[in-house]
C-alpha atoms as a PDB file:
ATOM      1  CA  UNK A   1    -136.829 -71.480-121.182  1.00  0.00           C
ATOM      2  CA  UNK A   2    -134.303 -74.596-120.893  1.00  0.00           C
ATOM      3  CA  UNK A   3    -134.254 -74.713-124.727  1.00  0.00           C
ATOM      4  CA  UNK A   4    -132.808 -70.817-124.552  1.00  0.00           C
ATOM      5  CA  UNK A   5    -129.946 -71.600-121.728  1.00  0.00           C
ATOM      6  CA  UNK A   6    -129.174 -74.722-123.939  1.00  0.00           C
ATOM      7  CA  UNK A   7    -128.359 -72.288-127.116  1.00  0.00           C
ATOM      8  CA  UNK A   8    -127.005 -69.343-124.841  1.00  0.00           C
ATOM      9  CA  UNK A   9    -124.592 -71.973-123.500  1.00  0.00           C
ATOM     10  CA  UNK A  10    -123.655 -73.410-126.652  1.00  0.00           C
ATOM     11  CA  UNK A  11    -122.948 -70.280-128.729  1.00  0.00           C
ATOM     12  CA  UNK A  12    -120.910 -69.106-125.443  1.00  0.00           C
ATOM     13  CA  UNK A  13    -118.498 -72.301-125.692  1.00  0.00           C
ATOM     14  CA  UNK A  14    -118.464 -72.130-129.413  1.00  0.00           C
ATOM     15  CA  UNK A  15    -117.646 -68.468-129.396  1.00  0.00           C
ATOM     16  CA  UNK A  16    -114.684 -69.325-126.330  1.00  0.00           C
ATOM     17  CA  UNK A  17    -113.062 -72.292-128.838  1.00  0.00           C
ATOM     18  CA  UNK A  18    -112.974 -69.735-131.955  1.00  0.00           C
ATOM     19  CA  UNK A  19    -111.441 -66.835-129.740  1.00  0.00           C
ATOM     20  CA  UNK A  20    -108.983 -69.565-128.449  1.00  0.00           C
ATOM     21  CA  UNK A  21    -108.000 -71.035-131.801  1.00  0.00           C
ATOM     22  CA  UNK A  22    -107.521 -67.591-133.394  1.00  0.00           C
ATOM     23  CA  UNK A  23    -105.083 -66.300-129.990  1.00  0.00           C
ATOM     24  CA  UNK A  24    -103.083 -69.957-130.861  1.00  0.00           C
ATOM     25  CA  UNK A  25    -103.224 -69.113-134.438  1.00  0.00           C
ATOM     26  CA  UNK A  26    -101.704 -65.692-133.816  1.00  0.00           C
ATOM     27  CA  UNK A  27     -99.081 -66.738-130.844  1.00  0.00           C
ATOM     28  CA  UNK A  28     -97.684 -69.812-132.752  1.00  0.00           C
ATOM     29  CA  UNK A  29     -97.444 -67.309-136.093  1.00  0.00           C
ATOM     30  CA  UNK A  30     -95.614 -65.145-134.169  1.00  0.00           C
ATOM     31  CA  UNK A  31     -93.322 -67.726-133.245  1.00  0.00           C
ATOM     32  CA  UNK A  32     -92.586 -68.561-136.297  1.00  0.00           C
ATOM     33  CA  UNK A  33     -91.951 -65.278-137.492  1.00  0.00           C
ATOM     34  CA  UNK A  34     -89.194 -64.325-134.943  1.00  0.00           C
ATOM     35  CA  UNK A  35     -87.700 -68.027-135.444  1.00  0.00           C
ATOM     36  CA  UNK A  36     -87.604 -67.447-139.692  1.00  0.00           C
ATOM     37  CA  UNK A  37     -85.975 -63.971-138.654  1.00  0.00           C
ATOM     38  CA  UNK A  38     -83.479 -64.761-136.082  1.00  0.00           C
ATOM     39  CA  UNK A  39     -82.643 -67.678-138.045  1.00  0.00           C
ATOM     40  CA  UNK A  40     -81.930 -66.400-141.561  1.00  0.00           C
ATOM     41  CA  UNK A  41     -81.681 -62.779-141.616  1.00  0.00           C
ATOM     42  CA  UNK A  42     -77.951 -61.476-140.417  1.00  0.00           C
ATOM     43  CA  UNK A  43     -77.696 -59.536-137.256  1.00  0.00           C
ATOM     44  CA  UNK A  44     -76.560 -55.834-137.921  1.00  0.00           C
ATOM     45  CA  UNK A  45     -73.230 -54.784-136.711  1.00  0.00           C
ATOM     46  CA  UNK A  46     -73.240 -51.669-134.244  1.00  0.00           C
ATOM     47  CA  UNK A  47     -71.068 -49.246-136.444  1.00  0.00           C
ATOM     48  CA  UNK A  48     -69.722 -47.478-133.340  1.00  0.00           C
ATOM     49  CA  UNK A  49     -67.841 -51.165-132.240  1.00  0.00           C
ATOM     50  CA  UNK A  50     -66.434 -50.889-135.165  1.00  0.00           C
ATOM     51  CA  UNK A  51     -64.851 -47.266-134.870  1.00  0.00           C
ATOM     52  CA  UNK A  52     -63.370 -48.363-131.258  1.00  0.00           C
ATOM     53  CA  UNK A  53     -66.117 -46.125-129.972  1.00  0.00           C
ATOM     54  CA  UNK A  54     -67.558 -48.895-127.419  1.00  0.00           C
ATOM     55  CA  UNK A  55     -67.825 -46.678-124.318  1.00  0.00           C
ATOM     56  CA  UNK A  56     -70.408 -43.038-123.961  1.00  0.00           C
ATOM     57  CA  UNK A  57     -69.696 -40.722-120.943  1.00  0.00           C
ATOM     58  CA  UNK A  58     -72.952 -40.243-119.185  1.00  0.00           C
ATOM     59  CA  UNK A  59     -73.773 -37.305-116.604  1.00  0.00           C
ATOM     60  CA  UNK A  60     -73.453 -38.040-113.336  1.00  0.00           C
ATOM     61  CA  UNK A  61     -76.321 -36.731-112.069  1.00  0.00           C
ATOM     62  CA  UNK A  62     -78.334 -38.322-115.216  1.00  0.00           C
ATOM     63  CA  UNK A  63     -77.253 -41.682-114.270  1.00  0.00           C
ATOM     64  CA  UNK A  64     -78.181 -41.519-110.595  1.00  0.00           C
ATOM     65  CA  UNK A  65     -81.224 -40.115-111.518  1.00  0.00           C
ATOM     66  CA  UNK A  66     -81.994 -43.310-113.834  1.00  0.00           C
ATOM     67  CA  UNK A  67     -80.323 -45.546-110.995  1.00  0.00           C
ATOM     68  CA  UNK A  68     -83.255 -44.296-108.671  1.00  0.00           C
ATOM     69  CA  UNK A  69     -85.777 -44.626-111.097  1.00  0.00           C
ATOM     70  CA  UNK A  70     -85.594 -48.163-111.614  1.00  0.00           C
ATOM     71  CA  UNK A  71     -84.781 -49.193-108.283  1.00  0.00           C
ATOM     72  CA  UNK A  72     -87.971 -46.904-107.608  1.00  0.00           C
ATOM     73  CA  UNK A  73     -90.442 -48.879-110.054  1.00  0.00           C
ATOM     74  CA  UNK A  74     -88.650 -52.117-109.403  1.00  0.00           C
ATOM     75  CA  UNK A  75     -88.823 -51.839-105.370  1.00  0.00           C
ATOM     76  CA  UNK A  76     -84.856 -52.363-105.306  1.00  0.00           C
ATOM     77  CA  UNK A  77     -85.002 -56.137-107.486  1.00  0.00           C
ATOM     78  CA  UNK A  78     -83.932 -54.584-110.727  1.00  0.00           C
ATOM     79  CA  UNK A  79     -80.425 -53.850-111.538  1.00  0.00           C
ATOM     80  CA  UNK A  80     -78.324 -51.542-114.485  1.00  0.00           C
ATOM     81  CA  UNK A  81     -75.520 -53.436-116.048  1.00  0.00           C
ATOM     82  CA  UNK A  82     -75.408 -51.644-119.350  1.00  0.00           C
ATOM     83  CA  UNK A  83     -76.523 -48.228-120.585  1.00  0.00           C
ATOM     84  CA  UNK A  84     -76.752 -48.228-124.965  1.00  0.00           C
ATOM     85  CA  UNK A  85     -76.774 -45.151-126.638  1.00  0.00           C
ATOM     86  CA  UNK A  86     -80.312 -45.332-128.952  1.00  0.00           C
ATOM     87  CA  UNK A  87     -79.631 -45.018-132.203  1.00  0.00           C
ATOM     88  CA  UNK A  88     -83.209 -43.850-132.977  1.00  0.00           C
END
């Protein structure tokens, strides 16, 4: 019986290492990734700076209506300082 928790122990411990190396693995890859990218690739230009057409009119009542909601889901510690037009 001691022979049994000896092995059950062991495979847990070596099964908690691999999952641990593997989540490093993947987190420091990902790093990497987004450093390589930020670093060398060029940042896109938003064409509608370039027309002069910086600022969108938004709705009144749509933009109170996103005010709430985020002060709702951030119980009042979130702020809006800037509302983007999605290009998607």
């Amino acid at each position: 019986m001691n022979e049994a928790y000896s092995t059950a122990f062991l495979l847990l411990f070596v099964g908690m290492i691999t999952v641990f190396i593997i989540l490093a693995m993947v987190t420091i890859a990902g790093k990497l990734i987004i450093f390589t990218v930020n670093k060398y690739v060029p940042e896109v230009e938003n064409e509608n700076l370039k027309k002069g057409k910086d600022s969108v009119v938004i709705n009144s009542k749509k933009l109170s209506a996103i005010v709430a909601a985020v002060d709702i889901l951030t119980n009042g510690r979130a702020r809006i300082d800037k509302i983007e037009k999605s290009t998607n």
